[in-house]
C-alpha atoms as a PDB file:
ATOM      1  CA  UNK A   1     148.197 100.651 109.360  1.00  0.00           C
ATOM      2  CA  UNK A   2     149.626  99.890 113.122  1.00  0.00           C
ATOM      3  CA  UNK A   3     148.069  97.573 115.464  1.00  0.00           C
ATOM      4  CA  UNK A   4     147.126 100.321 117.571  1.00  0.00           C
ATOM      5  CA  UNK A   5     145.138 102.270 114.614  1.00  0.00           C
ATOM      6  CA  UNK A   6     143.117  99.109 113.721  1.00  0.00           C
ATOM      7  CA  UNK A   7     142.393  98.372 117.135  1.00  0.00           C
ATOM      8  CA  UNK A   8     140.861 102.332 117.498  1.00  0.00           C
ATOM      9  CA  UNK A   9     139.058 101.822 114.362  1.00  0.00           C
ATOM     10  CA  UNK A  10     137.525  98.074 115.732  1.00  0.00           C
ATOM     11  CA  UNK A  11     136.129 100.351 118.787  1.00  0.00           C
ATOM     12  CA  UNK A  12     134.726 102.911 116.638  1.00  0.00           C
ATOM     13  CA  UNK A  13     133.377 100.065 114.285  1.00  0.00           C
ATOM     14  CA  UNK A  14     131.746  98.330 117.245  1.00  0.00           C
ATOM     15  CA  UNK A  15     130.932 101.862 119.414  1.00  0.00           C
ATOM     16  CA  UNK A  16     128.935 103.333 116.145  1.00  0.00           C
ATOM     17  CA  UNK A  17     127.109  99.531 115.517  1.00  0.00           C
ATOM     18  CA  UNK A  18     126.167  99.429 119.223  1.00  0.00           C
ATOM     19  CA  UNK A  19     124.980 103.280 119.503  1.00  0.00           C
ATOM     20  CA  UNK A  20     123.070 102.963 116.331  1.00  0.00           C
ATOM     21  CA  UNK A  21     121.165  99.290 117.616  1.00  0.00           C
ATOM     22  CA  UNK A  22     122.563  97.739 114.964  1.00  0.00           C
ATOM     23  CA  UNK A  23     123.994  93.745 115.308  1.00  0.00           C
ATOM     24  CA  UNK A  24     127.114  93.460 114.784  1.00  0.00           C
ATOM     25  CA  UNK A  25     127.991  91.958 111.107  1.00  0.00           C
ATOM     26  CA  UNK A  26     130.912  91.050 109.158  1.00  0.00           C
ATOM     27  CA  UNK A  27     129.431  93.074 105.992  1.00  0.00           C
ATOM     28  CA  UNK A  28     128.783  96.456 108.492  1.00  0.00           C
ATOM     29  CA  UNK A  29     132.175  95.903 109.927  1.00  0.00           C
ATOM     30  CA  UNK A  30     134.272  95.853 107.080  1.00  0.00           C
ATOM     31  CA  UNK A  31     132.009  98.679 105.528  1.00  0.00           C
ATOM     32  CA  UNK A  32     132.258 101.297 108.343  1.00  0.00           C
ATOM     33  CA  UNK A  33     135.988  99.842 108.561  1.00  0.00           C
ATOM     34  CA  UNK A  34     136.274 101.398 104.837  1.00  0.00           C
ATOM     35  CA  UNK A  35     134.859 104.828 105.609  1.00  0.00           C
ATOM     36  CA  UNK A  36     136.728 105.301 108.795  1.00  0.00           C
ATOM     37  CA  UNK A  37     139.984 104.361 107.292  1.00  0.00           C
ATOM     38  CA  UNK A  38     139.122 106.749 104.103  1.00  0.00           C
ATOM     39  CA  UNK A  39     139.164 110.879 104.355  1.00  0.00           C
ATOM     40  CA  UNK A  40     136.922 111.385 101.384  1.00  0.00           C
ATOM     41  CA  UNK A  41     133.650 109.839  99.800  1.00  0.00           C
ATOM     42  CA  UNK A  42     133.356 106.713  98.214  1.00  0.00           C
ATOM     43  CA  UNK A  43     131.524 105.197  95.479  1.00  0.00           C
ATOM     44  CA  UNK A  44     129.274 101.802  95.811  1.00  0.00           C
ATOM     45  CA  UNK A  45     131.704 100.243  93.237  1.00  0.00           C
ATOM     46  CA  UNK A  46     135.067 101.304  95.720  1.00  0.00           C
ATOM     47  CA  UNK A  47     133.265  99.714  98.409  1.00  0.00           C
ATOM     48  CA  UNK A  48     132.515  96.404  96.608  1.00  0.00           C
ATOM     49  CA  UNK A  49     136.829  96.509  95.218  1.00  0.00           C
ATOM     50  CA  UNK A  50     137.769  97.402  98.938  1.00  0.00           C
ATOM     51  CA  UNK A  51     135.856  95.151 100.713  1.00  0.00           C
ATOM     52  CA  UNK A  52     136.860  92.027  98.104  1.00  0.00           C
ATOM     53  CA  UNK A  53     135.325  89.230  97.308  1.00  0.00           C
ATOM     54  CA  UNK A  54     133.583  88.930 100.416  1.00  0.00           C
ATOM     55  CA  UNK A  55     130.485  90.433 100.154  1.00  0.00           C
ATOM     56  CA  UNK A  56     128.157  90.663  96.875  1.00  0.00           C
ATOM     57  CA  UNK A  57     126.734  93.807  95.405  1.00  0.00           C
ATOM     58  CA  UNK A  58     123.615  93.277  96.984  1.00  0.00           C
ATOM     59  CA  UNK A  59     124.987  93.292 100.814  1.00  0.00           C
ATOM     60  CA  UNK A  60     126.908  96.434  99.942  1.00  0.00           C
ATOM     61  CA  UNK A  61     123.580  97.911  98.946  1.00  0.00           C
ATOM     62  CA  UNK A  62     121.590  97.292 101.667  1.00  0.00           C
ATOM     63  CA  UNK A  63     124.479  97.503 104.688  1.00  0.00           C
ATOM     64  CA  UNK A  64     125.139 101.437 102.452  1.00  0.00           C
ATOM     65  CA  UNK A  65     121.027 101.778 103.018  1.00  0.00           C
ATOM     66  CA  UNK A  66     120.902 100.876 106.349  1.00  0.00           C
ATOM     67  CA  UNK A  67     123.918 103.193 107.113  1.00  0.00           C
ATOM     68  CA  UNK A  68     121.926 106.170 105.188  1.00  0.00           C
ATOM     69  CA  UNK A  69     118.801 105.228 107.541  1.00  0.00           C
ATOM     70  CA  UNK A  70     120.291 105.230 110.866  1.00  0.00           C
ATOM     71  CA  UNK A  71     122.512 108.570 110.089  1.00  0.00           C
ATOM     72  CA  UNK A  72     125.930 107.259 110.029  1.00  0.00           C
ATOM     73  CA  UNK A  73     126.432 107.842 106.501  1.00  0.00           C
ATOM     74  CA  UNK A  74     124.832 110.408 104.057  1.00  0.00           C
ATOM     75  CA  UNK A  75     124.792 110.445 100.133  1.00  0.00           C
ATOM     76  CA  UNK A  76     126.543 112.904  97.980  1.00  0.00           C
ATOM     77  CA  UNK A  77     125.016 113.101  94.593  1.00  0.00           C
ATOM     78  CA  UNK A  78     127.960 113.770  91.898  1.00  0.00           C
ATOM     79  CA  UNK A  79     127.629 115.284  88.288  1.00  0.00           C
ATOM     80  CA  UNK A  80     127.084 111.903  86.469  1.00  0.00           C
ATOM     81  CA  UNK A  81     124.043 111.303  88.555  1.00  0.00           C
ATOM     82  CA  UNK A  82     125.725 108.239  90.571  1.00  0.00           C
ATOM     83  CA  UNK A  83     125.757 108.274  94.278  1.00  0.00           C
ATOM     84  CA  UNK A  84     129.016 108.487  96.989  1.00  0.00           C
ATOM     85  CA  UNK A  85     128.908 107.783 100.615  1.00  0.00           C
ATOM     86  CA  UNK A  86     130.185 109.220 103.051  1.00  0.00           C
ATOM     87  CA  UNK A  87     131.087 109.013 107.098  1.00  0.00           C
ATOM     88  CA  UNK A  88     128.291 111.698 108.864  1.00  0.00           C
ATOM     89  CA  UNK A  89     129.557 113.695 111.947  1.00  0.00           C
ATOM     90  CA  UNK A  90     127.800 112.619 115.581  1.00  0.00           C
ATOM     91  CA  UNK A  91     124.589 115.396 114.780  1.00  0.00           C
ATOM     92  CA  UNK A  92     123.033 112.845 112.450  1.00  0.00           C
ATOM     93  CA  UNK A  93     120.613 110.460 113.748  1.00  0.00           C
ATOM     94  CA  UNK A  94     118.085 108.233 112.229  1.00  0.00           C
ATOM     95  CA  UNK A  95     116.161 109.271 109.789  1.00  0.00           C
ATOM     96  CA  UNK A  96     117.976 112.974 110.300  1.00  0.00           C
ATOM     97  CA  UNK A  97     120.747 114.178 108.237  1.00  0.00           C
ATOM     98  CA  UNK A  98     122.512 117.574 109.421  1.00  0.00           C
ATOM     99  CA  UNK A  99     125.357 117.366 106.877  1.00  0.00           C
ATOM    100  CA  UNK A 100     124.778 121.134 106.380  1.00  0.00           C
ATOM    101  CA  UNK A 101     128.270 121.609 104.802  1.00  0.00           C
ATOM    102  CA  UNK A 102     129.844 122.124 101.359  1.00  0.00           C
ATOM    103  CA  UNK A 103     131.207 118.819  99.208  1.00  0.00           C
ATOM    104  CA  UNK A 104     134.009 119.268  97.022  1.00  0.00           C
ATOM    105  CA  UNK A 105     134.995 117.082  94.317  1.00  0.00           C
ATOM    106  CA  UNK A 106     138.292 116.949  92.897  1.00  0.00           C
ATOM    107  CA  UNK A 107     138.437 117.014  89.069  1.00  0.00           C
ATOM    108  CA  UNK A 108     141.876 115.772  88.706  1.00  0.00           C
ATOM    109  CA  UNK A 109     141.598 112.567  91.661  1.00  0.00           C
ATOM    110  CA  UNK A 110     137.728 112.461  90.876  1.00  0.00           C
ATOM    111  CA  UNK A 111     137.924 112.121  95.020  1.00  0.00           C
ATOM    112  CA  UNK A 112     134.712 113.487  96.919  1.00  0.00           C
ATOM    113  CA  UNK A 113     135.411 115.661 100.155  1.00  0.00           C
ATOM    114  CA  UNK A 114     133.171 116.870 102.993  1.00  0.00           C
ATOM    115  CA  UNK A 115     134.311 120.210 103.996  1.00  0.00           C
ATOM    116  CA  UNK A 116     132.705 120.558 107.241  1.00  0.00           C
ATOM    117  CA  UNK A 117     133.931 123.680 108.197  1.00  0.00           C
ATOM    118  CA  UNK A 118     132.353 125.274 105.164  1.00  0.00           C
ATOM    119  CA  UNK A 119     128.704 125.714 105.798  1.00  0.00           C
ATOM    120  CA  UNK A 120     125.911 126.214 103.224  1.00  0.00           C
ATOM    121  CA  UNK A 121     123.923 129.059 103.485  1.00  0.00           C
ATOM    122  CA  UNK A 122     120.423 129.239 104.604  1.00  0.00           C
ATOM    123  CA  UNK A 123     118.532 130.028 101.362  1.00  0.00           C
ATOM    124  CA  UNK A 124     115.110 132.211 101.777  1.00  0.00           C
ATOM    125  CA  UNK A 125     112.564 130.705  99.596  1.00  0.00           C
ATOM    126  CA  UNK A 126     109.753 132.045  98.204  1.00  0.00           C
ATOM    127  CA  UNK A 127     106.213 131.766 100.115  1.00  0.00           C
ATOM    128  CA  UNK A 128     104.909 128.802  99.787  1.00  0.00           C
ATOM    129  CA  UNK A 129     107.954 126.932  99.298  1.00  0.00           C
ATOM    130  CA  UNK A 130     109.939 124.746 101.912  1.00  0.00           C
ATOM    131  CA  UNK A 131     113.314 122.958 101.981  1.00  0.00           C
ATOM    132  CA  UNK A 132     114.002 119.169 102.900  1.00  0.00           C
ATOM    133  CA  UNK A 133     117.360 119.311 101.841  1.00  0.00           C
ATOM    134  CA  UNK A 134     120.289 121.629 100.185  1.00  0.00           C
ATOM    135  CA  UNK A 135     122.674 120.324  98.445  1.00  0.00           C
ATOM    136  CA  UNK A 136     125.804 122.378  97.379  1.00  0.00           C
ATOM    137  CA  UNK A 137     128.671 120.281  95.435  1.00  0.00           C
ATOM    138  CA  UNK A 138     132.316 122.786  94.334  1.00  0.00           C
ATOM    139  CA  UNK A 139     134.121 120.916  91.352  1.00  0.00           C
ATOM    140  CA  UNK A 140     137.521 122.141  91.258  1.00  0.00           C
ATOM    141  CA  UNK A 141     140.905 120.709  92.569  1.00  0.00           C
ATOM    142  CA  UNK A 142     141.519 119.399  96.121  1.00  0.00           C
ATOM    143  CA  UNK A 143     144.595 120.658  98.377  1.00  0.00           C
ATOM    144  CA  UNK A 144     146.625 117.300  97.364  1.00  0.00           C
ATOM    145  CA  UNK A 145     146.552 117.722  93.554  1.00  0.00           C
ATOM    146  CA  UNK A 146     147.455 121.487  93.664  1.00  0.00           C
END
């Protein structure tokens, strides 16, 4: 990575800390660091490898939770019920998530994409019923395996 790349990702780092109220950390740092520097999802476990030694399992945890909370980073559930991460777009907020878009997981790289130009489709319940959240996940392969 040049110079001038990390020093654009340190001003994201800091601008999304800042515009979220959110102190600035060594653990949330390196963490939003990781996502910004990463085009797909990632996977508690790829955090803890990327970030090293540095921080313990628990600090990932709660720095991922506190990310999910303030709407910087939203959860994509995979197929064997474990949990990826991944960087939201500016129209999340706190306790909002408008990650209305289509995740696509790669079964030969096992890597987790959001496809943000592909848009779920509003889905007419029954009466009675009422969404909180739709969740669509493709399985297939991604544009750098084929």
């Amino acid at each position: 990575m040049s110079e001038k790349t990390a020093i654009q990702i340190d001003n994201q780092v800091g601008e999304l800390l800042k515009k979220n109220s959110l102190s600035v950390t060594g653990s949330r740092k390196k963490i939003l660091q990781l996502f910004l520097e990463q085009p797909g999802a990632l996977a508690h476990g790829d955090i803890e490898r990327k970030a090293g030694e540095k921080f313990d399992r628990v600090t990932v945890y709660r720095t991922l939770q506190t990310f999910v909370d303030k709407g910087i980073v939203h959860t994509i559930p995979t197929a064997d019920n474990s949990i990826r991460y991944a960087l939201c777009k500016d129209e999340c907020s706190e306790g909002h998530h408008h990650d209305h878009h289509i995740h696509f997981v790669c079964s030969n790289c096992n890597n987790t994409y959001c496809l943000d130009d592909v848009v779920t489709a509003e889905i007419k319940l029954p009466k009675g019923y009422s969404a909180e959240h739709v969740e669509v996940v493709v399985e297939g392969v991604c544009k750098n395996c084929n």
